[in-house]
N, C-alpha and C. Protein backbone atom coordinates (compact mmCIF):
# COMPACT_ATOMS: atom_id res chain seq x y z
N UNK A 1 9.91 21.97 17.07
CA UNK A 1 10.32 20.57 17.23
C UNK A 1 9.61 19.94 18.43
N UNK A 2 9.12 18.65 18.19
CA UNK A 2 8.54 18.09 19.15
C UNK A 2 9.41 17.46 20.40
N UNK A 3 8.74 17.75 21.68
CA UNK A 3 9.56 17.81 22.81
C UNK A 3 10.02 16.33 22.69
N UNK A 4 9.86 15.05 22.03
CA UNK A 4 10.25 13.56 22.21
C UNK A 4 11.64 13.73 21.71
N UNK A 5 11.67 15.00 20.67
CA UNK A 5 13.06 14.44 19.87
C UNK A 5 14.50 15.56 20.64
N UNK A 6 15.34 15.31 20.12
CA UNK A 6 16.57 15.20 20.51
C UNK A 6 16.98 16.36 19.39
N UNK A 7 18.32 17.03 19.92
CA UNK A 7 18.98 17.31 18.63
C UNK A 7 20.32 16.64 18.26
N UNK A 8 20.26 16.38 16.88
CA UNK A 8 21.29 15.69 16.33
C UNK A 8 22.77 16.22 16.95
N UNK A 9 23.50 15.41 17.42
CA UNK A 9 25.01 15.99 17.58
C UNK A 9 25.70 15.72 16.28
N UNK A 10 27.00 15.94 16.48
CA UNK A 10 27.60 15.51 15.21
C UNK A 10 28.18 14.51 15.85
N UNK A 11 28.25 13.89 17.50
CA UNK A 11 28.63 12.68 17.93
C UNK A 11 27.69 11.38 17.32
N UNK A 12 26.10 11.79 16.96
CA UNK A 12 25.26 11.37 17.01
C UNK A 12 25.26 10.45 15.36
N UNK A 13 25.70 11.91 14.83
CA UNK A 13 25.42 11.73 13.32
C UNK A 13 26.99 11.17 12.96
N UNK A 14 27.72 10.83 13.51
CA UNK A 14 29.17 10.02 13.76
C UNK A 14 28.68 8.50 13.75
N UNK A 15 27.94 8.42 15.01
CA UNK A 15 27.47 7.21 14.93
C UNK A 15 26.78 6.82 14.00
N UNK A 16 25.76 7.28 13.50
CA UNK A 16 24.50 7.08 12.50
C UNK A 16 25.34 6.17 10.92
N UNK A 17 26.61 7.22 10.68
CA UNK A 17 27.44 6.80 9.35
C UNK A 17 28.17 5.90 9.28
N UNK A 18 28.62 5.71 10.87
CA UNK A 18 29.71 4.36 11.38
C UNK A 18 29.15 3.29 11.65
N UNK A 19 27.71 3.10 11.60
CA UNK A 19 26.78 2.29 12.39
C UNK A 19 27.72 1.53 13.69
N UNK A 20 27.63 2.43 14.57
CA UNK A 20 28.64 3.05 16.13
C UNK A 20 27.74 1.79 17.02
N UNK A 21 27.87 0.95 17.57
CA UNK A 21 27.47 -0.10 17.91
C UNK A 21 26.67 0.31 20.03
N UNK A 22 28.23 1.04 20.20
CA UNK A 22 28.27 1.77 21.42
C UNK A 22 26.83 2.66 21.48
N UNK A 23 26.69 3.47 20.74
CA UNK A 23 25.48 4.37 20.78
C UNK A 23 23.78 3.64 21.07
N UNK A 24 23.85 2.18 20.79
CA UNK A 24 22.46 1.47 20.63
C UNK A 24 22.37 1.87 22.34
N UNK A 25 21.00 2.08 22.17
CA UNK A 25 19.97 2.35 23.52
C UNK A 25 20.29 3.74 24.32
N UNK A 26 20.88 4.77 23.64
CA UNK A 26 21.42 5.79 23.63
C UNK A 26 20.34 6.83 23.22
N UNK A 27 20.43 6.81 21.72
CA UNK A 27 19.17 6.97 20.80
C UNK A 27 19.00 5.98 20.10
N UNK A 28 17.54 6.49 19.69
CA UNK A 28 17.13 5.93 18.18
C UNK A 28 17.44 7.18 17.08
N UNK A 29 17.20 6.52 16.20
CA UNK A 29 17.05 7.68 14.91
C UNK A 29 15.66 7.50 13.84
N UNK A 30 15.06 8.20 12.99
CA UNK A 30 13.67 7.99 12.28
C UNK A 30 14.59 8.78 11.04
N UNK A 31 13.83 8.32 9.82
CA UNK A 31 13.76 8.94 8.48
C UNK A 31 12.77 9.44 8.21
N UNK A 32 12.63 10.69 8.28
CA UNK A 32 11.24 11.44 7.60
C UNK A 32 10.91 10.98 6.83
N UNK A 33 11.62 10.35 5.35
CA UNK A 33 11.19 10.54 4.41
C UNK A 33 10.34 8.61 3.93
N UNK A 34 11.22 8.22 4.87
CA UNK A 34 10.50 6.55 4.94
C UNK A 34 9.79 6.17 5.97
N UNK A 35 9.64 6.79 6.65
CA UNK A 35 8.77 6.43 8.12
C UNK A 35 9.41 5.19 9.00
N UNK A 36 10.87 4.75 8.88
CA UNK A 36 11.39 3.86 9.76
C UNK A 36 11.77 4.46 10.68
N UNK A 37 12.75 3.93 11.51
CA UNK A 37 13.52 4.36 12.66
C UNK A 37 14.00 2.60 13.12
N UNK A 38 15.85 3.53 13.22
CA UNK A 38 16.40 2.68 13.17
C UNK A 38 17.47 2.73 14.54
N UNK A 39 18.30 2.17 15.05
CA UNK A 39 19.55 1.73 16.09
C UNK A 39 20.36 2.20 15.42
N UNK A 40 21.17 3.13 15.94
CA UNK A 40 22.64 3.67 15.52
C UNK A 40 23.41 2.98 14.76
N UNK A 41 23.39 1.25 14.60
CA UNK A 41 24.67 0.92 14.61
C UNK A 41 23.59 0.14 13.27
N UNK A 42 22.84 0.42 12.86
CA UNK A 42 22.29 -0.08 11.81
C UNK A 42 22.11 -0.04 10.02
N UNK A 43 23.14 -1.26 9.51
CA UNK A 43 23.79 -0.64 8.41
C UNK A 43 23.17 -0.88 7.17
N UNK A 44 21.87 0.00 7.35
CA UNK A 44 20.77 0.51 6.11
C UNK A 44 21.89 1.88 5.43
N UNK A 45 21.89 2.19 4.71
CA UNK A 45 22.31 3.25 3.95
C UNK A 45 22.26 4.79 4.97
N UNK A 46 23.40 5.49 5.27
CA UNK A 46 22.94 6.93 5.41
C UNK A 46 21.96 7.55 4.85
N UNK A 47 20.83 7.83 6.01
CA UNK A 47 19.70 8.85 4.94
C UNK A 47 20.46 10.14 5.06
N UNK A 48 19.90 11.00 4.44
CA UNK A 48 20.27 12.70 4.44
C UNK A 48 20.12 13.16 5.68
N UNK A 49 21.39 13.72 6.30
CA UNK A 49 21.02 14.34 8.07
C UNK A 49 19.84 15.27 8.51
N UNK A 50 19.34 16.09 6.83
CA UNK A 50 18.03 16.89 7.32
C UNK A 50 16.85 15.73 7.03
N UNK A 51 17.06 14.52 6.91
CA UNK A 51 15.82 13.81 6.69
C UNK A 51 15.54 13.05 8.06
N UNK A 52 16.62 13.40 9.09
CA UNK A 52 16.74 12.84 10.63
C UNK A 52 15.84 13.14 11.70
N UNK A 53 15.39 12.22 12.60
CA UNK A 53 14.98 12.73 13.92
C UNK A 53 15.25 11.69 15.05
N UNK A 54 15.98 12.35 15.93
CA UNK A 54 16.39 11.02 17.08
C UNK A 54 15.42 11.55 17.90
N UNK A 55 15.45 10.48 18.98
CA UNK A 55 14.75 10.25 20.16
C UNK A 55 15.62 9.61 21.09
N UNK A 56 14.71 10.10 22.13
CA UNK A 56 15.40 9.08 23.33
C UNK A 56 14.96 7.50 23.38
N UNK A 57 13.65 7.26 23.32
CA UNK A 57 13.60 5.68 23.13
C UNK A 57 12.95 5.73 22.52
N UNK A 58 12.61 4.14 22.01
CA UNK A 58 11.80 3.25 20.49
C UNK A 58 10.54 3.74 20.69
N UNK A 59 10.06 3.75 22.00
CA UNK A 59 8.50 4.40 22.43
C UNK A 59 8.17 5.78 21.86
N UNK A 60 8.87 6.53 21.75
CA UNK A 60 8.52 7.84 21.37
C UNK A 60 8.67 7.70 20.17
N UNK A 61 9.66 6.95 19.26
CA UNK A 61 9.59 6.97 17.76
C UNK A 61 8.00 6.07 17.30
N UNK A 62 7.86 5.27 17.76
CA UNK A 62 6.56 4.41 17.66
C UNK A 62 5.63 5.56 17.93
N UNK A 63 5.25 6.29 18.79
CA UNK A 63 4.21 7.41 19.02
C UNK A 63 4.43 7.73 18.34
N UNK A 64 5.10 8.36 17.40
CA UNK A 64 5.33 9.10 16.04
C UNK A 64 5.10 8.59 15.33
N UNK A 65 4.47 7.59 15.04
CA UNK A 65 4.13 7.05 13.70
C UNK A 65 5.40 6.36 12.77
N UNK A 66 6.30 6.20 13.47
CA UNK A 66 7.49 5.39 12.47
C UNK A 66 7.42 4.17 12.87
N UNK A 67 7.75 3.45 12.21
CA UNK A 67 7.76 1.75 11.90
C UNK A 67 9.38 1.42 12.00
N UNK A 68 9.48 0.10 13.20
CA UNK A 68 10.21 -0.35 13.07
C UNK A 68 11.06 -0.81 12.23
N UNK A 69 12.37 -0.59 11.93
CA UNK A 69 13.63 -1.71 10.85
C UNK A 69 13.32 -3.06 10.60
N UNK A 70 13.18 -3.30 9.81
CA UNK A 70 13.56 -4.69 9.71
C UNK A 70 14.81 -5.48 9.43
N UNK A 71 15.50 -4.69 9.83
CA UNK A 71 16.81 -4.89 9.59
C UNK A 71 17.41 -5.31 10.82
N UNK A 72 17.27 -3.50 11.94
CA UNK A 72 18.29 -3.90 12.83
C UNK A 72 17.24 -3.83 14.53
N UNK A 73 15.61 -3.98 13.99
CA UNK A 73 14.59 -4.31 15.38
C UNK A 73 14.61 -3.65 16.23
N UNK A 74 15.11 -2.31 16.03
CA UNK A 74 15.10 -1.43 17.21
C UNK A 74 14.30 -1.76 18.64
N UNK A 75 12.88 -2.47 18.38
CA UNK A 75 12.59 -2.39 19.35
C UNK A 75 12.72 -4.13 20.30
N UNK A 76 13.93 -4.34 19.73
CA UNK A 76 13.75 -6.10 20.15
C UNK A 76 12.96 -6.89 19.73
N UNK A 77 11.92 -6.37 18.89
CA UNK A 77 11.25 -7.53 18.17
C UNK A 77 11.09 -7.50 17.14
N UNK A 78 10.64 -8.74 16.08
CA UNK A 78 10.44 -8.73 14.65
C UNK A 78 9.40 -8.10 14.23
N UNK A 79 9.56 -7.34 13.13
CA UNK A 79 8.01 -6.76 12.82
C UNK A 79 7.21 -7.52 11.84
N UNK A 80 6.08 -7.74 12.46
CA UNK A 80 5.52 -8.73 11.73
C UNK A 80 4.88 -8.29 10.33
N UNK A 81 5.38 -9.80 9.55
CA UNK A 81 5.69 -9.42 8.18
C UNK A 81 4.66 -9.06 7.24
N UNK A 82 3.00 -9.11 7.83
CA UNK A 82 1.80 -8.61 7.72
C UNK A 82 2.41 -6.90 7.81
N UNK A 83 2.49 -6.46 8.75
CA UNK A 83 2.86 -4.83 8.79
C UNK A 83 3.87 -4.36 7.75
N UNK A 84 5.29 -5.26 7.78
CA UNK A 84 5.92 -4.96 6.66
C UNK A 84 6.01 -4.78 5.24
N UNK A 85 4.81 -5.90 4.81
CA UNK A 85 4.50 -6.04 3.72
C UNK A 85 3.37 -4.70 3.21
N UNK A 86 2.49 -4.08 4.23
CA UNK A 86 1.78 -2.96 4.38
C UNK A 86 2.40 -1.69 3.90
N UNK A 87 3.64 -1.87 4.97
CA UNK A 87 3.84 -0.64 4.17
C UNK A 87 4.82 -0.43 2.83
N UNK A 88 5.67 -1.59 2.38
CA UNK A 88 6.10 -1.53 0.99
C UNK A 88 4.53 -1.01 0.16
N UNK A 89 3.62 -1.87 0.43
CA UNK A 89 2.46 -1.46 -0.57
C UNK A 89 2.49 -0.68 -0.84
N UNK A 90 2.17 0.26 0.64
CA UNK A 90 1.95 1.57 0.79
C UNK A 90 2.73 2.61 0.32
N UNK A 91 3.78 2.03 0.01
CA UNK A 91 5.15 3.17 -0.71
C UNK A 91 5.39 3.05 -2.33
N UNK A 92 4.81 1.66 -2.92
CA UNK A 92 4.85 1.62 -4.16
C UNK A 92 3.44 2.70 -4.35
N UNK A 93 2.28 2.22 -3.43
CA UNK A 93 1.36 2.58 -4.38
C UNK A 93 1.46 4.27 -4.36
N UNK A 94 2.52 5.38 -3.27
CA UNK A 94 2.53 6.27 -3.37
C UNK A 94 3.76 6.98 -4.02
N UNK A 95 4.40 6.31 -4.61
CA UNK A 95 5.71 6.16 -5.18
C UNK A 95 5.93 5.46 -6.21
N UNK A 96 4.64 4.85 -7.15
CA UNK A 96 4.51 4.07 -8.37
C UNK A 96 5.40 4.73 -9.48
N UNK A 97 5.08 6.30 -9.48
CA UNK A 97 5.92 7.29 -10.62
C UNK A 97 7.45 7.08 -10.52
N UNK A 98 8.02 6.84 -9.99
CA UNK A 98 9.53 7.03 -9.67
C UNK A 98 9.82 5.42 -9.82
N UNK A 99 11.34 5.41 -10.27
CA UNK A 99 12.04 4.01 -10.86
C UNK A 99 11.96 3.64 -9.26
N UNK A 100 11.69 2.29 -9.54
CA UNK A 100 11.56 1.45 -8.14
C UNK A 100 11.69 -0.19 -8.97
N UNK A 101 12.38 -1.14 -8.41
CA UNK A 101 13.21 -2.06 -8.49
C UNK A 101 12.98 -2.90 -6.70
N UNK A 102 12.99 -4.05 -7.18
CA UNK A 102 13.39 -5.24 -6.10
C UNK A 102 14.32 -4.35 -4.88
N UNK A 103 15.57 -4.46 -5.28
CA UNK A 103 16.73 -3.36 -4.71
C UNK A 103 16.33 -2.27 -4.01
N UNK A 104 15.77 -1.48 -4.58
CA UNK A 104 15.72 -0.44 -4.39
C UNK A 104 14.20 -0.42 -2.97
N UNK A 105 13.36 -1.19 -3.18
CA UNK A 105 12.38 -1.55 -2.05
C UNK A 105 12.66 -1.90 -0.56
N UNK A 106 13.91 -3.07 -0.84
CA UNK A 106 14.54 -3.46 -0.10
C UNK A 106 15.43 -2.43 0.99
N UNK A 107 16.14 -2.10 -0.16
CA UNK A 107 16.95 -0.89 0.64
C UNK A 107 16.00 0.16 1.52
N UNK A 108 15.20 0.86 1.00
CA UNK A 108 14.51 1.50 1.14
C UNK A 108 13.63 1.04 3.05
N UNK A 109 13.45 -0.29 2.48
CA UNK A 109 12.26 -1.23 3.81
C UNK A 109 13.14 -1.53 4.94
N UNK A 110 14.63 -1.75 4.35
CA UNK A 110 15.74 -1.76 5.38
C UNK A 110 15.52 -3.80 5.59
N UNK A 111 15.41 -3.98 4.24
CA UNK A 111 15.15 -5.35 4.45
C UNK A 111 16.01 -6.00 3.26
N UNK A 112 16.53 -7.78 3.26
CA UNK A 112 17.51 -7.93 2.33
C UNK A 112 16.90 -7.94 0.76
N UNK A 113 17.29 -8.02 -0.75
CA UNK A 113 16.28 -8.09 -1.53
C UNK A 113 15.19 -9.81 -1.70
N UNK A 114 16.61 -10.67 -0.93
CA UNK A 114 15.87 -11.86 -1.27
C UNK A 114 14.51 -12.31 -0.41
N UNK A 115 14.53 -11.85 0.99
CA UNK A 115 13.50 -11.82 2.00
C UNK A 115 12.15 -11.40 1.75
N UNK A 116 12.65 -10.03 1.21
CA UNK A 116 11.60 -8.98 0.86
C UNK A 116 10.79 -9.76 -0.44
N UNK A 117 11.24 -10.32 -0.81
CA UNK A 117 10.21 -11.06 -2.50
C UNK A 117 10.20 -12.13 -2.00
N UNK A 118 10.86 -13.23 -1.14
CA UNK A 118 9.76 -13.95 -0.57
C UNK A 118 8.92 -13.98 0.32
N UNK A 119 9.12 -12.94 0.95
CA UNK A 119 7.97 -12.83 2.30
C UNK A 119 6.88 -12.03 1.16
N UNK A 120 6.70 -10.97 0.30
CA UNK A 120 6.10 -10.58 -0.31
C UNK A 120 5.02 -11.01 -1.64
N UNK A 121 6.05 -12.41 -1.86
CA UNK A 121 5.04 -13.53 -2.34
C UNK A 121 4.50 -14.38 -1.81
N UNK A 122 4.67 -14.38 -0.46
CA UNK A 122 3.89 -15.62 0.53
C UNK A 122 2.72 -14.69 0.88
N UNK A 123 2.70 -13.12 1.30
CA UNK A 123 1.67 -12.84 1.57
C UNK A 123 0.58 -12.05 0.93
N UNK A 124 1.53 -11.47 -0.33
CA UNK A 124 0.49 -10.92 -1.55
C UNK A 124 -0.26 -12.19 -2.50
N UNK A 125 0.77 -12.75 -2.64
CA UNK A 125 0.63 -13.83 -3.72
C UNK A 125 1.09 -13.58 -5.00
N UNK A 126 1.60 -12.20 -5.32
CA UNK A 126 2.66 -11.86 -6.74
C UNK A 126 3.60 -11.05 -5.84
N UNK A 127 4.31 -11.15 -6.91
CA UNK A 127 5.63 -10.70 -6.55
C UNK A 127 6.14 -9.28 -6.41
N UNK A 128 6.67 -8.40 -5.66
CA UNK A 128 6.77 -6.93 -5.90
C UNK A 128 6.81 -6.67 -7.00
N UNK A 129 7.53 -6.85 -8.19
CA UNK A 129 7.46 -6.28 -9.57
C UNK A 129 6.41 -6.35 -10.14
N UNK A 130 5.33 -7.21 -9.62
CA UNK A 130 4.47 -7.44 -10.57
C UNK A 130 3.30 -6.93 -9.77
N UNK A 131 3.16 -6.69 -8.34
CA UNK A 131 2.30 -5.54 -7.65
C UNK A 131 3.07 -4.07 -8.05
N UNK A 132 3.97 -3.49 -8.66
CA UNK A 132 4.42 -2.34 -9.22
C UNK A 132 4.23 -2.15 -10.47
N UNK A 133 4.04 -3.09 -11.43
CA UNK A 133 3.20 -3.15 -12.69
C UNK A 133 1.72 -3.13 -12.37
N UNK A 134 0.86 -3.31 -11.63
CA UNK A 134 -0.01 -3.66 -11.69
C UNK A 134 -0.61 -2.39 -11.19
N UNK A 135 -0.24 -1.67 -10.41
CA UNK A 135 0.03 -0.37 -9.98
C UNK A 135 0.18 1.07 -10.62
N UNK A 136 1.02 0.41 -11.09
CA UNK A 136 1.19 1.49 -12.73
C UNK A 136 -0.15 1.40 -13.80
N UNK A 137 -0.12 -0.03 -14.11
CA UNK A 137 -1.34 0.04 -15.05
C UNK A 137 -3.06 0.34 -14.55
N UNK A 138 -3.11 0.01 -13.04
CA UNK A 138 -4.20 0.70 -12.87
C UNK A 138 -4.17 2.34 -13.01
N UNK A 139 -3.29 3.27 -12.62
CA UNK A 139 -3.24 4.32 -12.56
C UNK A 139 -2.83 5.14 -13.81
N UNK A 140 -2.51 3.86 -14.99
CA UNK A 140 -2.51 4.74 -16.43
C UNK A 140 -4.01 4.50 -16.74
N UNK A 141 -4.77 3.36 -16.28
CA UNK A 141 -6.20 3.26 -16.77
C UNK A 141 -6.87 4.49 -16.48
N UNK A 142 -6.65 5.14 -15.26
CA UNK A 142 -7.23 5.96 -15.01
C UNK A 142 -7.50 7.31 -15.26
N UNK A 143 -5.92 7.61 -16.09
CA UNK A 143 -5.52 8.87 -16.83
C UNK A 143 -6.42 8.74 -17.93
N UNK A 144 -6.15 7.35 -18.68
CA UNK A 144 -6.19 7.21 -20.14
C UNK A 144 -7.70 7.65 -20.33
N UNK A 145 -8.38 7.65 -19.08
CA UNK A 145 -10.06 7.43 -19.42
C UNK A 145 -10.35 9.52 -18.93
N UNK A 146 -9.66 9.34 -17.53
CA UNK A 146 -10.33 10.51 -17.35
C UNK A 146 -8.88 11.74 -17.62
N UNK A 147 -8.09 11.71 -18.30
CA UNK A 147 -7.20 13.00 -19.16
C UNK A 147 -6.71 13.04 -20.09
N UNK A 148 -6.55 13.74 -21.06
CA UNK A 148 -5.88 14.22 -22.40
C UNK A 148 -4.71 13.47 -22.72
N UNK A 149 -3.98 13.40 -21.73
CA UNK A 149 -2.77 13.31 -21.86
C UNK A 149 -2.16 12.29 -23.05
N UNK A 150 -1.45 12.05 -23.98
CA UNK A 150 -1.18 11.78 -25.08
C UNK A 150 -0.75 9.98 -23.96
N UNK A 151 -0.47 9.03 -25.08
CA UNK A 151 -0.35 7.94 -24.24
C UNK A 151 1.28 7.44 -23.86
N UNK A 152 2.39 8.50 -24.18
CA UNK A 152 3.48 8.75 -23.80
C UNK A 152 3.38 9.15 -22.88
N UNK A 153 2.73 10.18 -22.62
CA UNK A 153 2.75 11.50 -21.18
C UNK A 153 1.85 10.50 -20.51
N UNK A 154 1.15 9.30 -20.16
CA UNK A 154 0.64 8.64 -19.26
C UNK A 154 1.64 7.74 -18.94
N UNK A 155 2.21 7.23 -19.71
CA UNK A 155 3.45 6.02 -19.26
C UNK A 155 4.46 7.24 -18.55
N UNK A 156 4.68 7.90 -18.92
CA UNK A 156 6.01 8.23 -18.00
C UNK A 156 5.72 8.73 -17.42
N UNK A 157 3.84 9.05 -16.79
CA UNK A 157 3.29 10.19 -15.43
C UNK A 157 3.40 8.40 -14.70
N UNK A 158 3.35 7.31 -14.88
CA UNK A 158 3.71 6.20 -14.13
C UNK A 158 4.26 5.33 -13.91
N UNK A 159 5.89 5.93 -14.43
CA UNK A 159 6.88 5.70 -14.15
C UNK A 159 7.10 4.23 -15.55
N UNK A 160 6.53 4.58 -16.75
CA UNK A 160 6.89 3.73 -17.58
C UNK A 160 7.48 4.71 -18.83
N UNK A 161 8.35 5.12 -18.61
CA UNK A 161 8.49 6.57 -19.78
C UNK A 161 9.31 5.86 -20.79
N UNK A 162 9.29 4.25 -21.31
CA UNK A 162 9.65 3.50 -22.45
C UNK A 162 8.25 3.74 -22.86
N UNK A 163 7.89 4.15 -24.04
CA UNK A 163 6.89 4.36 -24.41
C UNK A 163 6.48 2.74 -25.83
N UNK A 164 7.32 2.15 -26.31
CA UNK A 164 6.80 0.87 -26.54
C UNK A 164 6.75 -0.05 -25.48
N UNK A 165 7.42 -0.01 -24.61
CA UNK A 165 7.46 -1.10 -23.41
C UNK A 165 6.30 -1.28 -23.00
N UNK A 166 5.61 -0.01 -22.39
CA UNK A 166 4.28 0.95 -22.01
C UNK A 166 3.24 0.07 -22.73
N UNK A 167 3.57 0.39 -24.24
CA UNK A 167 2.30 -0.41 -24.92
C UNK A 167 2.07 -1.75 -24.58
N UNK A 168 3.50 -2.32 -25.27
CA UNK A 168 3.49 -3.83 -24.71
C UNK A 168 3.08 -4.48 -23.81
N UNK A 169 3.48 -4.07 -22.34
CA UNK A 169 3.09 -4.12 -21.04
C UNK A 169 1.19 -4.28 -20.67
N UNK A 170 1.01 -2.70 -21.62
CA UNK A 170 -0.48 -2.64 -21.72
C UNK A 170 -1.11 -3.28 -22.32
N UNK A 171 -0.76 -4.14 -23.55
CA UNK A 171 -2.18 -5.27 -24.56
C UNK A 171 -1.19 -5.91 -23.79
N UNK A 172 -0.36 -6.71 -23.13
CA UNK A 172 -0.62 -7.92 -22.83
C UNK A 172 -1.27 -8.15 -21.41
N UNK A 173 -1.58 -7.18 -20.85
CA UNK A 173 -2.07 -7.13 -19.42
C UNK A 173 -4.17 -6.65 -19.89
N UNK A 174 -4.15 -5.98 -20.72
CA UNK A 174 -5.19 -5.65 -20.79
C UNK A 174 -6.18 -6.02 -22.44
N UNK A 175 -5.54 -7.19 -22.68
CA UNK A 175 -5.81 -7.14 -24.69
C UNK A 175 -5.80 -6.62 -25.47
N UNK A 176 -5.90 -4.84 -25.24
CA UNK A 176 -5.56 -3.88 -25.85
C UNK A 176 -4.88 -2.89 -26.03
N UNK A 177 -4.53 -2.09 -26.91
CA UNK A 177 -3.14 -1.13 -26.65
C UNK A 177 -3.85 0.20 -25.96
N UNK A 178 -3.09 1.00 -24.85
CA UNK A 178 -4.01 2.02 -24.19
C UNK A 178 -4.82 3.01 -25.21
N UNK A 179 -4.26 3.06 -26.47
CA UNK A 179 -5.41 4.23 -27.34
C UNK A 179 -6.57 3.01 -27.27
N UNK A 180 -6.35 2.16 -28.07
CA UNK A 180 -7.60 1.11 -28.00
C UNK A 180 -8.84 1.29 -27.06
N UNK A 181 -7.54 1.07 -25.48
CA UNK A 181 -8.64 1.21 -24.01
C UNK A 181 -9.08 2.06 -24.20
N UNK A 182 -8.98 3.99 -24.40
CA UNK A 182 -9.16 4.72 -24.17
C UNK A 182 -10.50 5.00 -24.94
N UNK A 183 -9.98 4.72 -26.28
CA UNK A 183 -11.50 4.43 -27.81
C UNK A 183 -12.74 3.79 -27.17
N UNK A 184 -12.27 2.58 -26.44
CA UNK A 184 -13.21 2.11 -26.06
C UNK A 184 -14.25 1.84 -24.94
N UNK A 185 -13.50 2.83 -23.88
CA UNK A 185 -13.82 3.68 -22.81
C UNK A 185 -14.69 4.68 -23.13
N UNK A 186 -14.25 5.35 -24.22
CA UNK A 186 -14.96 6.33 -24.64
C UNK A 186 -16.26 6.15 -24.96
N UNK A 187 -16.33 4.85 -25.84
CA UNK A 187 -17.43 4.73 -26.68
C UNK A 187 -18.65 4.25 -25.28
N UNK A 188 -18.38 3.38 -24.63
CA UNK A 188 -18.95 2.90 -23.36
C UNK A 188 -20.00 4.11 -22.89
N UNK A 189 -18.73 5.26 -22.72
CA UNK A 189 -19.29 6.17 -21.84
C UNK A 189 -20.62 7.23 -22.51
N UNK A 190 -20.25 6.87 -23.81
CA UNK A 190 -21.12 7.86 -25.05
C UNK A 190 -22.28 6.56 -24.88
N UNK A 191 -22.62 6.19 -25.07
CA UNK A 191 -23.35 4.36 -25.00
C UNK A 191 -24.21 4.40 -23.31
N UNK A 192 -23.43 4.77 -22.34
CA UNK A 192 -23.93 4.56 -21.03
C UNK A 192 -23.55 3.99 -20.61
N UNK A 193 -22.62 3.01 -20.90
CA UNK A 193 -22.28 1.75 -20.65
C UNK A 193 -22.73 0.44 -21.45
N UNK A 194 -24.11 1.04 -22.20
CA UNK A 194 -24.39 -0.64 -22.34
C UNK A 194 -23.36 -1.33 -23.57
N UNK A 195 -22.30 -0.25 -24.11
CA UNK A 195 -21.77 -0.97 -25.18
C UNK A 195 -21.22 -2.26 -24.23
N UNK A 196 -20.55 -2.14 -23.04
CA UNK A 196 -19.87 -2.70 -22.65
C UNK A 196 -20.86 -4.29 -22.38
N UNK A 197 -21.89 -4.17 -22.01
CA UNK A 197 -22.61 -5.50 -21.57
C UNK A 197 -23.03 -5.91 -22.76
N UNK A 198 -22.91 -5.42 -24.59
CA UNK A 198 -23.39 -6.34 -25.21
C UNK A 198 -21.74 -6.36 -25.61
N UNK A 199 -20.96 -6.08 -25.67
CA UNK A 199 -20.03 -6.64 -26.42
C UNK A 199 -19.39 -8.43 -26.06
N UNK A 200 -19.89 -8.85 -25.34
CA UNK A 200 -19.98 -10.65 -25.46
C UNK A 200 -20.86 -11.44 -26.64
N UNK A 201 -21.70 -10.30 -27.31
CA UNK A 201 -22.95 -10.71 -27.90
C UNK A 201 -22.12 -11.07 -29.17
């Protein structure tokens, strides 16, 4: 264990569940598994106590690589919504496979759901659901071309395991249904490519 952190009491982890108001500037606390770190008295959801690491101050959780709440500002200031919006990206685009929802981002970012989709459309310019579709379908393009995998076992390796939805989703985002893409990926690649530059012809 690294000498910054603390060990959990069960006074600690008292506070953490009560969001214990008394405890702020006491410790902090971090989530392994989300990279925040939050103020005791901060009423994001209980993570799992082995997913914990306190500290003595916001400075040492920041040296660690955790990102401020946006919830409860551990460090007295707002995190700016350029960084915040970074790392939702960063968690869909590594977390595209698994059901993920407005809600569930939010919770997760420690942010409300309505904030989070408008600050997320002011600075992406689409909307989380539709940077999590978009996400998905690049990363079934990528199966569909370079693995076997039947075009069921690609929708649900990215978190679309409705397998007509999948299609649907796919010709209307891409004009064609993924066997289509895949046919015609293929043929490209047998071709060199040039099928692809005469097919305007």
């Amino acid at each position: 264990m690294e000498t910054s952190d603390l060990s959990i009491t069960d006074d600690m982890w008292r506070a953490i569940v009560e969001n214990d108001k008394s405890y702020d500037g006491v410790f902090w606390y971090a989530v392994k598994t989300t990279g925040i770190f939050c103020r005791p008295s901060c009423k994001s959801r209980p993570p799992k106590k082995e997913n914990i690491r306190v500290f003595k101050t916001a400075e040492q959780a920041l040296a660690e690589q955790f990102r401020p709440c946006k919830r409860c500002k551990p460090t007295g200031q707002h995190l700016p919504d350029h960084e915040w919006m970074a790392w939702v990206t960063e968690y869909v685009n590594s977390h595209y496979m698994e059901d993920l929802s407005l809600h569930i981002l939010a919770e997760i970012s420690h942010g409300s759901p309505y904030h989070l989709h408008r600050t997320f459309k002011r600075i992406m310019h689409i909307t989380p659901m539709e940077y999590i579709q978009q996400t998905r379908l690049a990363q079934a393009r990528k199966q569909l071309i370079g693995s076997d995998k039947s075009v069921a076992e690609v929708g649900k390796s990215v978190g679309l395991s409705n397998t007509p939805y999948f299609i649907t989703l796919f010709k209307k985002n891409m004009g064609c249904t993924p066997l289509q893409y895949r046919q015609l990926k293929s043929q490209e690649a047998q071709n060199g490519g040039i099928q692809h530059g005469k097919s305007n012809e």
